[in-house]
Protein backbone atom coordinates (compact mmCIF):
# COMPACT_ATOMS: atom_id res chain seq x y z
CA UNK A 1 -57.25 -44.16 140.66
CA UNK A 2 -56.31 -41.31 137.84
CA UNK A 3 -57.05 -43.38 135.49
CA UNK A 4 -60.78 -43.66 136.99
CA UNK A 5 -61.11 -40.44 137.15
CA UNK A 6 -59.70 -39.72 133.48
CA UNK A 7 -62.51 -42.43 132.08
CA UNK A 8 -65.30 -41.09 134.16
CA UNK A 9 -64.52 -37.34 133.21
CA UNK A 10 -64.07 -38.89 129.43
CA UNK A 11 -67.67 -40.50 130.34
CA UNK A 12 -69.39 -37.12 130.83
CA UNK A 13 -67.73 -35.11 127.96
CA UNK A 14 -68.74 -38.09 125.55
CA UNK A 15 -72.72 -37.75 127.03
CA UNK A 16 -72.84 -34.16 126.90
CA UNK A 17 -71.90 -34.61 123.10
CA UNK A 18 -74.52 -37.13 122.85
CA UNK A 19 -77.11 -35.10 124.08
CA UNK A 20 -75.81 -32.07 121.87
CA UNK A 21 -75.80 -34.38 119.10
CA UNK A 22 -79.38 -35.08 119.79
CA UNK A 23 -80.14 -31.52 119.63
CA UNK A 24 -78.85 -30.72 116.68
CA UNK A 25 -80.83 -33.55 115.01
CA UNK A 26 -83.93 -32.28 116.88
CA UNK A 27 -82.95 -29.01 115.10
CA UNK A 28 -82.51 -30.80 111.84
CA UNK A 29 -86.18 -32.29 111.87
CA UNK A 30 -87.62 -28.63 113.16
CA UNK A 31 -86.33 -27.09 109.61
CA UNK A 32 -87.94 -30.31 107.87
CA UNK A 33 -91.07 -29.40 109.36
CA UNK A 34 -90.39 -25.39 108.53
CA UNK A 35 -89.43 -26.54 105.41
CA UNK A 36 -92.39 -29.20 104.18
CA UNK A 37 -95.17 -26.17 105.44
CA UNK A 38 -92.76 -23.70 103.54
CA UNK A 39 -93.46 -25.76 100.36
CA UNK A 40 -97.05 -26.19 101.03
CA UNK A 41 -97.72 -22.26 101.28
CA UNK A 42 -95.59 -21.67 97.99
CA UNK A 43 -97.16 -24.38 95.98
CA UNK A 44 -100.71 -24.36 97.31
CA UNK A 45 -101.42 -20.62 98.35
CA UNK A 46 -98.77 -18.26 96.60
CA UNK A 47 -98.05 -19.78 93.25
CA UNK A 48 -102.39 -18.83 92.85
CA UNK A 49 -101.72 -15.69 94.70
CA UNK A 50 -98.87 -14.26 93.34
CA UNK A 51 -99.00 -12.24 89.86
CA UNK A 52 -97.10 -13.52 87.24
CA UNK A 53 -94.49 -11.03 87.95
CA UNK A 54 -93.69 -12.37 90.87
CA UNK A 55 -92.53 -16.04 89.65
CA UNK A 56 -88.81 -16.34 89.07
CA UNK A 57 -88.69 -15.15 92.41
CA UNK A 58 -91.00 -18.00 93.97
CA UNK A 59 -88.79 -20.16 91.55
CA UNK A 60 -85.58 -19.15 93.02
CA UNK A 61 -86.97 -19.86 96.41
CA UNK A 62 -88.41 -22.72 95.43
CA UNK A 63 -85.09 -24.00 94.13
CA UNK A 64 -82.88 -22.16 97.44
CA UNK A 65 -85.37 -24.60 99.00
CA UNK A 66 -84.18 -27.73 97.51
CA UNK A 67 -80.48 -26.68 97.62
CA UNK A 68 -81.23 -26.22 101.81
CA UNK A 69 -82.98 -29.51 102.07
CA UNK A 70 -79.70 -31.02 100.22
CA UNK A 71 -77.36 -30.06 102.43
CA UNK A 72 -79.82 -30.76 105.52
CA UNK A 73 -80.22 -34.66 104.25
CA UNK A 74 -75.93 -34.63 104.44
CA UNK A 75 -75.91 -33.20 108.16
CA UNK A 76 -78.72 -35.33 109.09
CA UNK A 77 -76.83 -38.56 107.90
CA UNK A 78 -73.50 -36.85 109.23
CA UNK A 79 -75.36 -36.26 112.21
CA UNK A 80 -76.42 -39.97 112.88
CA UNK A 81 -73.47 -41.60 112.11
CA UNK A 82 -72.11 -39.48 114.86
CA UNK A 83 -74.90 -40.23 116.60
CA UNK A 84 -74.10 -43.80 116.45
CA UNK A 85 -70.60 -43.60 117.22
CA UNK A 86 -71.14 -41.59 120.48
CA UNK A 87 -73.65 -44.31 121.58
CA UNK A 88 -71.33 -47.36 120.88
CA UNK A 89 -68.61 -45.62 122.52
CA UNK A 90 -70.54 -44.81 125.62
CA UNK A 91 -71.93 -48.00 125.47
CA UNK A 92 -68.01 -50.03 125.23
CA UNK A 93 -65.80 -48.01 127.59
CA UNK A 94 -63.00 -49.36 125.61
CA UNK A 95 -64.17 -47.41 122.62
CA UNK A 96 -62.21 -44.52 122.62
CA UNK A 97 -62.93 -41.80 119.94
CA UNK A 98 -60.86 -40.44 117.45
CA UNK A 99 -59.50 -37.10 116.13
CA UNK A 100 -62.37 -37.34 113.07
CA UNK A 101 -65.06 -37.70 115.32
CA UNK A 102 -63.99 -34.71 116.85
CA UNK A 103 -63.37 -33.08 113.50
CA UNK A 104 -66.71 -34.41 112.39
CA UNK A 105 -67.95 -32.29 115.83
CA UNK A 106 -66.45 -29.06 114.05
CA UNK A 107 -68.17 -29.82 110.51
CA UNK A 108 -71.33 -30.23 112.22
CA UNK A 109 -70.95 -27.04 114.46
CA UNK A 110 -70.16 -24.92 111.21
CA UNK A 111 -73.25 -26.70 108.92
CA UNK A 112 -75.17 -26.06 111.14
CA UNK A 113 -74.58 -22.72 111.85
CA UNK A 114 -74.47 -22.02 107.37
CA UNK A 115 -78.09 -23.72 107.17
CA UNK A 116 -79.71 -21.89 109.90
CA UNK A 117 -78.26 -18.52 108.17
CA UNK A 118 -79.40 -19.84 104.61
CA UNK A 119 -82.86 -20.94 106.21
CA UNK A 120 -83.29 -17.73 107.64
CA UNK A 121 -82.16 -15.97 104.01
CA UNK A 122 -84.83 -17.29 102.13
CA UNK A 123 -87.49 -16.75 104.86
CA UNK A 124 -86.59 -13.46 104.54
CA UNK A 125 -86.58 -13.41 100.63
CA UNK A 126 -90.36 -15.34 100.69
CA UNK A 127 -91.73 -12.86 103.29
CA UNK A 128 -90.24 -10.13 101.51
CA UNK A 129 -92.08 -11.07 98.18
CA UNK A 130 -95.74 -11.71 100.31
CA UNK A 131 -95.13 -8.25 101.39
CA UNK A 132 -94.66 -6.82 97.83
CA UNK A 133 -97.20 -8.42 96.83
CA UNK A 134 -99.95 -6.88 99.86
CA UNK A 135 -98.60 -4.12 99.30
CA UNK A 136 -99.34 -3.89 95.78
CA UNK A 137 -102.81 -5.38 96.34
CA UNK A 138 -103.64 -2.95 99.04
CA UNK A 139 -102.47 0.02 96.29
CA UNK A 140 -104.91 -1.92 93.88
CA UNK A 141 -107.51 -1.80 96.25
CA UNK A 142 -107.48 2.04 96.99
């Protein structure tokens, strides 16, 4: 009768991580998307905009860009390999899960948390350039 009880509580913890694990690769494809119309408005808007002035800082966005989408291919594999695990495991009720996949939890967590801060750098950096750059305009125009 424990031993029901221990599987069934085992059960829940290993759906809850599913569903987080779902989320985070929800969150994954959201900065994908951020990150494909981030492109597009550097490449097909600013880099005509801009002053020439202006471009080693569009480069080193362009490039924090890349470096971001690197390490968010890495957590999106990690992530559904994970992913994968937590279904076949839910799926066999024999399958118990390891220490790694628990470590692998951890790795994820702290990724996650360094590309969201990184994302949110280089917004920062890009918006900060558009607004030099209106501002300078709107000094041109007076």
């Amino acid at each position: 009768m424990m031993n029901t009880f221990g599987d069934q509580k085992l059960s829940t913890e290993m759906q809850e991580l599913y569903l987080q694990n779902r989320n985070w690769h929800s969150d994954v494809l959201n900065l994908e998307d951020e990150t494909r119309f981030l492109r597009k408005i550097i490449q097909q808007v600013l880099s005509s905009v801009l002053k020439e002035d202006s471009s080693e800082e569009i480069k080193f966005i362009y490039v924090s860009l890349n470096e971001l989408e690197e390490r968010r291919n890495k957590l999106k594999s990690l992530i559904i390999r994970q992913q994968h695990l937590l279904e076949s495991a839910l799926e066999d009720h024999t399958n118990h899960l390891g220490f790694g996949v628990i470590a692998e939890i951890g790795k994820i967590i702290n990724e996650i948390k360094s590309i969201f801060i990184s994302d949110k750098l280089i917004k920062k950096e890009l918006f900060t350039l558009v607004e030099e750059v209106i501002g300078k305009d709107k000094l041109v125009l007076c």
